[in-house]
C-alpha atoms as a PDB file:
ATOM      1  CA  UNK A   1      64.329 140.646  80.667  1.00  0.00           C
ATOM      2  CA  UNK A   2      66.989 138.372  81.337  1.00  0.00           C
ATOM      3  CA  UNK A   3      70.175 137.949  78.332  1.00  0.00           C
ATOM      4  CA  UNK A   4      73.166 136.346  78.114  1.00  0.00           C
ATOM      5  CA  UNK A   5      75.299 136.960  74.822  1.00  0.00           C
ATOM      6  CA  UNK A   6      78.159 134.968  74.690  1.00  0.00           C
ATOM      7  CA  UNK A   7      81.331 136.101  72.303  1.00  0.00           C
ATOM      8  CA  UNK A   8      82.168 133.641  69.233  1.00  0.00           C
ATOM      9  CA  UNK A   9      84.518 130.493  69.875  1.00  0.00           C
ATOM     10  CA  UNK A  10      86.757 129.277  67.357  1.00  0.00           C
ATOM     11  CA  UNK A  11      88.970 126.747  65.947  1.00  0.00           C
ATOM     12  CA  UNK A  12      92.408 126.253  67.988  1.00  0.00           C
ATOM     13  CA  UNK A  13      94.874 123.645  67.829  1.00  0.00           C
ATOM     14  CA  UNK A  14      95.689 121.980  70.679  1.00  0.00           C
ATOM     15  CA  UNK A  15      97.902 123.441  73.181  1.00  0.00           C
ATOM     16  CA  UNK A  16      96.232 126.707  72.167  1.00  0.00           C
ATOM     17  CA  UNK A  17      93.995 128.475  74.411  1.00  0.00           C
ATOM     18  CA  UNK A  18      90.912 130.380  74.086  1.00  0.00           C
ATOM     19  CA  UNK A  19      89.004 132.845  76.165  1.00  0.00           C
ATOM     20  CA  UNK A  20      85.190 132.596  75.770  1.00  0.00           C
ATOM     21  CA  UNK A  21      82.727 135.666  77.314  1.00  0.00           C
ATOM     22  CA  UNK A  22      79.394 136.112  78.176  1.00  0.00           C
ATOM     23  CA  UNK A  23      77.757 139.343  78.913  1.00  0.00           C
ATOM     24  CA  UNK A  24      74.779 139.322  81.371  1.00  0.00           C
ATOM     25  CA  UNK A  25      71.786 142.038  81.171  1.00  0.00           C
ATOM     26  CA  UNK A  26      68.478 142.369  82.883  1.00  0.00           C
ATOM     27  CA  UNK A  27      69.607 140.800  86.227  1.00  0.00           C
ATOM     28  CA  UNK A  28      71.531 141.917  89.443  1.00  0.00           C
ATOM     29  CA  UNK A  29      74.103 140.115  88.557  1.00  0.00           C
ATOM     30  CA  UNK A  30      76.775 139.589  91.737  1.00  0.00           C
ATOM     31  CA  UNK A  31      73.430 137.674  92.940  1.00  0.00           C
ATOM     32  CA  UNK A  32      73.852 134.945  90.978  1.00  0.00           C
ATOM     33  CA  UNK A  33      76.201 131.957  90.333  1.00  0.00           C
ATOM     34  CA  UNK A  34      78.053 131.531  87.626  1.00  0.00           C
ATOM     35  CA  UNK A  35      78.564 128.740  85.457  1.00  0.00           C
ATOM     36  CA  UNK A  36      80.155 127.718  81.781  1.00  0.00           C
ATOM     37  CA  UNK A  37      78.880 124.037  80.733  1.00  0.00           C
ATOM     38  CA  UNK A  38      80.083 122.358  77.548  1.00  0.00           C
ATOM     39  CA  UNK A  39      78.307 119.787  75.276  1.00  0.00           C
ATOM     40  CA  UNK A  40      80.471 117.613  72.822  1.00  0.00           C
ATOM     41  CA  UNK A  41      78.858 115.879  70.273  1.00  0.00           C
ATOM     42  CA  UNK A  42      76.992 113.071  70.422  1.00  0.00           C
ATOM     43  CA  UNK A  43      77.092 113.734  74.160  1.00  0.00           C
ATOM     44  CA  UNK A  44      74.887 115.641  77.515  1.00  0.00           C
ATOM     45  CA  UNK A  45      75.722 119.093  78.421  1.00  0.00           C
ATOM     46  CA  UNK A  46      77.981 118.651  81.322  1.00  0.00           C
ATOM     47  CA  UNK A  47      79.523 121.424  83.729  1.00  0.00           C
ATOM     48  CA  UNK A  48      82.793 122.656  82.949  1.00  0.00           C
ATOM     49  CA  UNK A  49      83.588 124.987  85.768  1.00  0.00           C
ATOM     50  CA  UNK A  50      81.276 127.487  88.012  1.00  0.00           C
ATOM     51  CA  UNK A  51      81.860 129.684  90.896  1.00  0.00           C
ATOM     52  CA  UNK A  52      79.401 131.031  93.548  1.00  0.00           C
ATOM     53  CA  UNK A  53      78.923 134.933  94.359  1.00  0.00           C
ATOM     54  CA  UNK A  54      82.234 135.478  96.631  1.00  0.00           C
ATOM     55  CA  UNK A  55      83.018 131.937  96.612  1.00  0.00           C
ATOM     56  CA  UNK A  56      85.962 130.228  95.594  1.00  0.00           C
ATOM     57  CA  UNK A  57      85.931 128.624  91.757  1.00  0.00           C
ATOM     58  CA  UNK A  58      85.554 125.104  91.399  1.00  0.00           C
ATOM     59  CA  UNK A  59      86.205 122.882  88.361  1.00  0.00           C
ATOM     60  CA  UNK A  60      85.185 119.715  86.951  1.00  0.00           C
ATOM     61  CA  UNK A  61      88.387 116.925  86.670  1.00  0.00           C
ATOM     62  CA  UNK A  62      88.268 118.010  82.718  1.00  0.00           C
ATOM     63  CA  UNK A  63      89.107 121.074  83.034  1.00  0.00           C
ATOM     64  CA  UNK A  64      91.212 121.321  86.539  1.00  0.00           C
ATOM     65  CA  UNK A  65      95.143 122.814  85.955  1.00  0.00           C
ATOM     66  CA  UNK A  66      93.597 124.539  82.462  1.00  0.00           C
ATOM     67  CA  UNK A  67      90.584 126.156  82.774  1.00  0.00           C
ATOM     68  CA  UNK A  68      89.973 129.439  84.402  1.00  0.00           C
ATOM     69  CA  UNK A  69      86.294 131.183  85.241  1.00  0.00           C
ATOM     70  CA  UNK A  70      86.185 134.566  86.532  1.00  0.00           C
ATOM     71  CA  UNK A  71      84.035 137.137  86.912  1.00  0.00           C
ATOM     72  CA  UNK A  72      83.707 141.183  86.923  1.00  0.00           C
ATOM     73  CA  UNK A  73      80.438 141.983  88.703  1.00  0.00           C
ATOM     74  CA  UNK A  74      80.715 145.597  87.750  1.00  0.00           C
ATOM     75  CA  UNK A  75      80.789 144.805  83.921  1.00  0.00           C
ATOM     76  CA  UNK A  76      78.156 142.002  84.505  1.00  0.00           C
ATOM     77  CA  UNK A  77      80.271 139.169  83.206  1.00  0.00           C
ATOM     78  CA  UNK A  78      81.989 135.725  83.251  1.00  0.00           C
ATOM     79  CA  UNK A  79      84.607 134.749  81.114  1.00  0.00           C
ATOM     80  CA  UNK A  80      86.240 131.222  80.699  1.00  0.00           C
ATOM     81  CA  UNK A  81      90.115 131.182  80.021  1.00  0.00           C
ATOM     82  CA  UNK A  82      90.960 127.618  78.819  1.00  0.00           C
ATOM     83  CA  UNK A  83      94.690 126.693  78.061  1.00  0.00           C
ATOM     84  CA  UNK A  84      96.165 123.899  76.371  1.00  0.00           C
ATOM     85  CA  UNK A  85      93.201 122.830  74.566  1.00  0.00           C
ATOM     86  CA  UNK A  86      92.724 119.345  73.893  1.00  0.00           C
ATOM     87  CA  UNK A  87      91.026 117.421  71.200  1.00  0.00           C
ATOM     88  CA  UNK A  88      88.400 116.375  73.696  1.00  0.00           C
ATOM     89  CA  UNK A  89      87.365 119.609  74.735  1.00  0.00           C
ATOM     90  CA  UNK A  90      85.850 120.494  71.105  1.00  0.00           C
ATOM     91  CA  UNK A  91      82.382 121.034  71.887  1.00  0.00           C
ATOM     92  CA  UNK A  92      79.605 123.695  72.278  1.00  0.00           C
ATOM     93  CA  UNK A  93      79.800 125.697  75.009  1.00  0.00           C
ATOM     94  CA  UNK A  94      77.178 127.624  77.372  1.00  0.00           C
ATOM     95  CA  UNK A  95      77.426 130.229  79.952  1.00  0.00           C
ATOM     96  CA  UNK A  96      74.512 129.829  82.762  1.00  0.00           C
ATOM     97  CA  UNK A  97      73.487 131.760  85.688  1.00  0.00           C
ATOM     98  CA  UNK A  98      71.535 130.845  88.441  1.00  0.00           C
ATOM     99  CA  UNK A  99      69.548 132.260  91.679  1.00  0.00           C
ATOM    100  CA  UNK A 100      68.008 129.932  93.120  1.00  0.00           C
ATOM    101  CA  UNK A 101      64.988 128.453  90.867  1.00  0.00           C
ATOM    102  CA  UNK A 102      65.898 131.388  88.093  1.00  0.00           C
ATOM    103  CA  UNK A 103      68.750 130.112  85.890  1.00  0.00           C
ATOM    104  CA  UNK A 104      69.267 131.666  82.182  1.00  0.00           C
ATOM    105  CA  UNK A 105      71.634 130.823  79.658  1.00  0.00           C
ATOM    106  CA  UNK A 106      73.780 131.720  76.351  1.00  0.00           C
ATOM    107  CA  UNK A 107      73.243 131.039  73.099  1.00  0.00           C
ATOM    108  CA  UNK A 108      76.232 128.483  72.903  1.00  0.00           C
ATOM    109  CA  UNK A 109      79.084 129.083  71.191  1.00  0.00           C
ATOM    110  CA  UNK A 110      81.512 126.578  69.357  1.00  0.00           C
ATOM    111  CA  UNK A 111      84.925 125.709  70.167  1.00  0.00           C
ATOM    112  CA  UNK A 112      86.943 123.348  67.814  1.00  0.00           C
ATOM    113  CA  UNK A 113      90.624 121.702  68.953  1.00  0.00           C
ATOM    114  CA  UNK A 114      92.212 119.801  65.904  1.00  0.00           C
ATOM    115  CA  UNK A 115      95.813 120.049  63.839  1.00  0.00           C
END
């Protein structure tokens, strides 16, 4: 069976940077894209940044220049580097894979920017 277990966010001020992880199990992973969404409060989960199997990364305006996703097939994972953090990117955050009509996701994790 299909699980993603994402590691715990945190509270950063901004400028900081966080890394966020998500462990995949019960899949071939290098199959499937990869994909870290955010929700803010009071708004849709939207996509933060996602990358194809072999394909080149590709990020939403928000998180372009600070954001980083990568991925290590062997250790069946995806991790999201963000630096300088901004008050806007507080939010809960969701790793996601997807194969074509299969597409699983993490638990969500919460990451807070404030002074």
């Amino acid at each position: 069976q299909a699980q993603l277990v994402q590691s715990e966010g945190g509270l950063v001020q901004p400028g900081g940077s966080l890394r966020l992880s998500c462990a995949a199990s019960g899949i071939t992973f290098s199959r499937y894209s990869v994909a870290w969404y955010r929700q803010a409060p009071g708004k849709q989960r939207e996509l933060v940044a996602a990358a194809r199997p072999g394909g080149i990364p590709n990020y939403e305006d928000s998180g372009k220049g600070r954001f980083t996703i990568s991925r290590d097939n062997a250790k069946k994972a995806v991790d999201l580097q963000m630096d300088n953090l901004k008050p806007e990117d507080t939010g809960v955050y969701y790793c996601n894979v997807q194969l074509l009509v299969k597409a699983y996701w993490g638990e969500g994790t919460q990451v807070g920017v404030s002074s």
